[in-house]
Protein backbone atom coordinates (compact mmCIF):
# COMPACT_ATOMS: atom_id res chain seq x y z
CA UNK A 1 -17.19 97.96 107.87
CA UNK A 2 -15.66 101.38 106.48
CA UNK A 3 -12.38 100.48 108.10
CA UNK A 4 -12.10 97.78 106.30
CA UNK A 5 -12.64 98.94 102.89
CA UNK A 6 -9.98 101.45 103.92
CA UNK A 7 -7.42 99.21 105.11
CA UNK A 8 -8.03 97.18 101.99
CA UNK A 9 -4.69 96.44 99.97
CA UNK A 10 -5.26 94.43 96.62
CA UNK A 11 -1.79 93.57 96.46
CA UNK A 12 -2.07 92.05 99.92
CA UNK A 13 -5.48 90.64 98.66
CA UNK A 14 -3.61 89.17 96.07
CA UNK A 15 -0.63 87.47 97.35
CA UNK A 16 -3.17 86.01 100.04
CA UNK A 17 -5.55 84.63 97.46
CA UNK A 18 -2.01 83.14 95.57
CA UNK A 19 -1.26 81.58 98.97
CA UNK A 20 -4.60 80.25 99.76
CA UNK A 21 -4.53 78.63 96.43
CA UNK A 22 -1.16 77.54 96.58
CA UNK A 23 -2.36 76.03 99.88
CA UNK A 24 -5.46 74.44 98.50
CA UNK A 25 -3.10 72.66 95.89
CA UNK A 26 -0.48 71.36 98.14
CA UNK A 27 -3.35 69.98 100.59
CA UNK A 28 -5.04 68.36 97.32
CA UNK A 29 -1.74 67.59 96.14
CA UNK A 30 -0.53 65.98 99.58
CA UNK A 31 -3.14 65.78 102.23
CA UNK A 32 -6.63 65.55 100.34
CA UNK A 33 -5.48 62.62 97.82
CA UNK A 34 -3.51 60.39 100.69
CA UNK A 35 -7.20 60.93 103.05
CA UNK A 36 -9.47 60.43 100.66
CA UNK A 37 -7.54 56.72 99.10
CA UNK A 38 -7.26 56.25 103.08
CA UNK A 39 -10.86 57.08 103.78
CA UNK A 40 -11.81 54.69 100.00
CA UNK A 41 -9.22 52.01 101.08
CA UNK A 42 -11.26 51.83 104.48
CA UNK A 43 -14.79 51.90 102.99
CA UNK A 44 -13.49 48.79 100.67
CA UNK A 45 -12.24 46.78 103.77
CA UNK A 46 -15.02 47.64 105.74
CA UNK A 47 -17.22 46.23 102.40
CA UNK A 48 -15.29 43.44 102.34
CA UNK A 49 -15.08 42.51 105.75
CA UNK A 50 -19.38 42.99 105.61
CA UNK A 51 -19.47 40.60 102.54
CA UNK A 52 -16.97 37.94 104.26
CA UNK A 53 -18.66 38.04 107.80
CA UNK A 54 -22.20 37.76 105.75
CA UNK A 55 -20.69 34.66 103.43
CA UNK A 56 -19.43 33.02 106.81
CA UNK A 57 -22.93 33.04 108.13
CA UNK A 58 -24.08 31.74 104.78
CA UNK A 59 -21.37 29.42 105.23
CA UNK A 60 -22.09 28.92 108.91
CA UNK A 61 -26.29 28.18 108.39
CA UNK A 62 -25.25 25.82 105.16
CA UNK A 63 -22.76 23.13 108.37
CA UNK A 64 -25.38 23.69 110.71
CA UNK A 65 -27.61 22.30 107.93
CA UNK A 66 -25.17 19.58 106.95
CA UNK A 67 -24.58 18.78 110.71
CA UNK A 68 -28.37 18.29 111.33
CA UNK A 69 -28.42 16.02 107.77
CA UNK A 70 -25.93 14.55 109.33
CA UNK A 71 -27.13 13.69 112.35
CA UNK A 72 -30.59 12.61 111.18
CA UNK A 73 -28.38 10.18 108.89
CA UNK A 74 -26.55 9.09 112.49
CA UNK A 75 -29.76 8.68 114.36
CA UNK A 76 -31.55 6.64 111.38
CA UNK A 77 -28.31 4.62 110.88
CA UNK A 78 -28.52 3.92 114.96
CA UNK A 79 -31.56 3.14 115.25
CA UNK A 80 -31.25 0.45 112.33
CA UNK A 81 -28.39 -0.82 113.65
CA UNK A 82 -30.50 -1.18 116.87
CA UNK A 83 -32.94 -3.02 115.44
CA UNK A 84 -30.70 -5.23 113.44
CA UNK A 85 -29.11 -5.81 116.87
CA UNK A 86 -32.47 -6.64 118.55
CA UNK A 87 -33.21 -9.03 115.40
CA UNK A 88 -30.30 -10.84 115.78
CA UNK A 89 -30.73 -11.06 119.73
CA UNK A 90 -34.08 -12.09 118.93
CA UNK A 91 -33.12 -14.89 116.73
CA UNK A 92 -30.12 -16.05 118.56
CA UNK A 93 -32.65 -16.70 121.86
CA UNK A 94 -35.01 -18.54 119.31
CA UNK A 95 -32.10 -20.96 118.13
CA UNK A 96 -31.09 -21.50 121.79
CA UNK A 97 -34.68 -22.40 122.55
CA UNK A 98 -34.49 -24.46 119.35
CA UNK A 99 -31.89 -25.98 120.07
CA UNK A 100 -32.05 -26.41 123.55
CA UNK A 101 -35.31 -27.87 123.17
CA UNK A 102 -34.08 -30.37 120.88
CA UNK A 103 -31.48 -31.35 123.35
CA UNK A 104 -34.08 -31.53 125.73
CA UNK A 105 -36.29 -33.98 123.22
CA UNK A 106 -32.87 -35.99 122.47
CA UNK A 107 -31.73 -36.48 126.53
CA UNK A 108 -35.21 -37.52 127.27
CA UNK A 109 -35.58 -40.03 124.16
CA UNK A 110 -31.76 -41.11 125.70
CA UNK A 111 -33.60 -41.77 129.10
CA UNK A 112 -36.40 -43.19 127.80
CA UNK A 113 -34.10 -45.58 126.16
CA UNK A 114 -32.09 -46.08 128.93
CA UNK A 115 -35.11 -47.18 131.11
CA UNK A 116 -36.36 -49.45 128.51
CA UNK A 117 -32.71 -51.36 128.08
CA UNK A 118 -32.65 -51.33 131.83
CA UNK A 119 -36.10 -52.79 132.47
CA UNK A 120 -35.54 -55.41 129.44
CA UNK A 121 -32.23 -56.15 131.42
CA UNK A 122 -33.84 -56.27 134.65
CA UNK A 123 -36.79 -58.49 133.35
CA UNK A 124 -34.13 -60.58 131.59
CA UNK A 125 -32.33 -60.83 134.93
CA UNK A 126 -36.11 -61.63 136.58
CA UNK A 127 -36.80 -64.16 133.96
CA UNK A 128 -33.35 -65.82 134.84
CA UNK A 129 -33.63 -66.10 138.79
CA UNK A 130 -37.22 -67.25 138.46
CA UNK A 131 -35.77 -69.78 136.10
CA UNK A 132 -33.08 -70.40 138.16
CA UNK A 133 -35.59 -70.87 141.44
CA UNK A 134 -37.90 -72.78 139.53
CA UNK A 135 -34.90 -75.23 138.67
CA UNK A 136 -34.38 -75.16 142.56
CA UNK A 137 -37.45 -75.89 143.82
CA UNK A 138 -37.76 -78.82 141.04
CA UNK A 139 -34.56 -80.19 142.03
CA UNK A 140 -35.76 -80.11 145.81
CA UNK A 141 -39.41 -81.56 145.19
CA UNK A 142 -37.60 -84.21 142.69
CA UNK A 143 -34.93 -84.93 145.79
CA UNK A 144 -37.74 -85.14 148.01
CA UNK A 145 -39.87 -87.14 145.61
CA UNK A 146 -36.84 -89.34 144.64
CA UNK A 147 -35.78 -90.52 148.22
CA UNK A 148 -38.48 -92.40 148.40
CA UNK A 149 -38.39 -96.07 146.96
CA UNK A 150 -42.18 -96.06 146.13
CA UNK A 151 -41.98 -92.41 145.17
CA UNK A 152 -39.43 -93.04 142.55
CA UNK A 153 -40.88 -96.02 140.69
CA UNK A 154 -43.87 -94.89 140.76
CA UNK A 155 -41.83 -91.72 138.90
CA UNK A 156 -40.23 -93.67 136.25
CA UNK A 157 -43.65 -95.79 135.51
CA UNK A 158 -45.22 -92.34 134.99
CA UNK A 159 -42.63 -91.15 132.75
CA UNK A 160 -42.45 -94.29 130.56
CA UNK A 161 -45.95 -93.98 130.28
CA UNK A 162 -45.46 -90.73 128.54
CA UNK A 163 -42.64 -91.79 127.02
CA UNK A 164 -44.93 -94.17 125.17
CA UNK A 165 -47.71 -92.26 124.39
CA UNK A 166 -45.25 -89.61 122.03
């Protein structure tokens, strides 16, 4: 340690001191300033990027809760749509019974009409060959009746007998 207080020079002590401080102002002036607005400029985009990513999660939990609104919305509008569907399905098959039953009511009151105008036509048409036999067989037992002699005035004496009595 002796040495070195004997080797000591103020004037070297000096300019070195002048240098270190000139040094100390040019790195302020140039190097410390442009670091430290670097080093500030980062820690404000780092901030910044921190507040967007946390404002896109905000953002991010608010669609996930509109997407799940909105499908809640979807599933109630689906399942009312369903059951408007099944409603309408369910009335549709009772106006097809409906009316299928009343087309079943109107062909059989059609049948039943069309077997009662067939059996008045085919007692009609009964009613006319009996008549029409009966006139036969008259005509027959009359013939046979009227070939006789006897037969026949005894016939006409009979019938002007009536033909009195009215």
């Amino acid at each position: 340690m002796e040495k070195l207080f004997e080797d000591f020079s103020l004037g070297l002590f000096v300019w070195q001191a002048i240098l270190f401080i000139a040094l100390i102002l040019l790195l302020k002036k140039f190097a410390w300033k442009p670091i430290l607005d670097s080093v500030n400029d980062r820690e404000e985009g780092i901030k910044n990027a921190l507040d967007s990513a946390e404002k896109a999660k905000r953002d991010m939990e608010n669609l996930q809760a509109d997407n799940q609104k909105l499908l809640k919305e979807a599933r109630a509008e689906r399942e009312s749509m369903l059951k408007e569907a099944r409603e309408i399905k369910n009335k549709m098959i009772e106006d097809a019974k409906g009316e299928a039953q009343a087309q079943a009511n109107k062909m059989l009151q059609q049948a039943q009409d069309a077997i009662e105008t067939e059996k008045k036509a085919a007692m009609s048409e009964l009613k006319k060959q009996v008549a029409d036999l009966s006139i036969e067989i008259a005509e027959k037992v009359v013939r046979q009746e009227l070939a006789n002699k006897e037969k026949q005035n005894a016939l006409v004496a009979t019938m002007l007998d009536d033909a009195k009595i009215n």
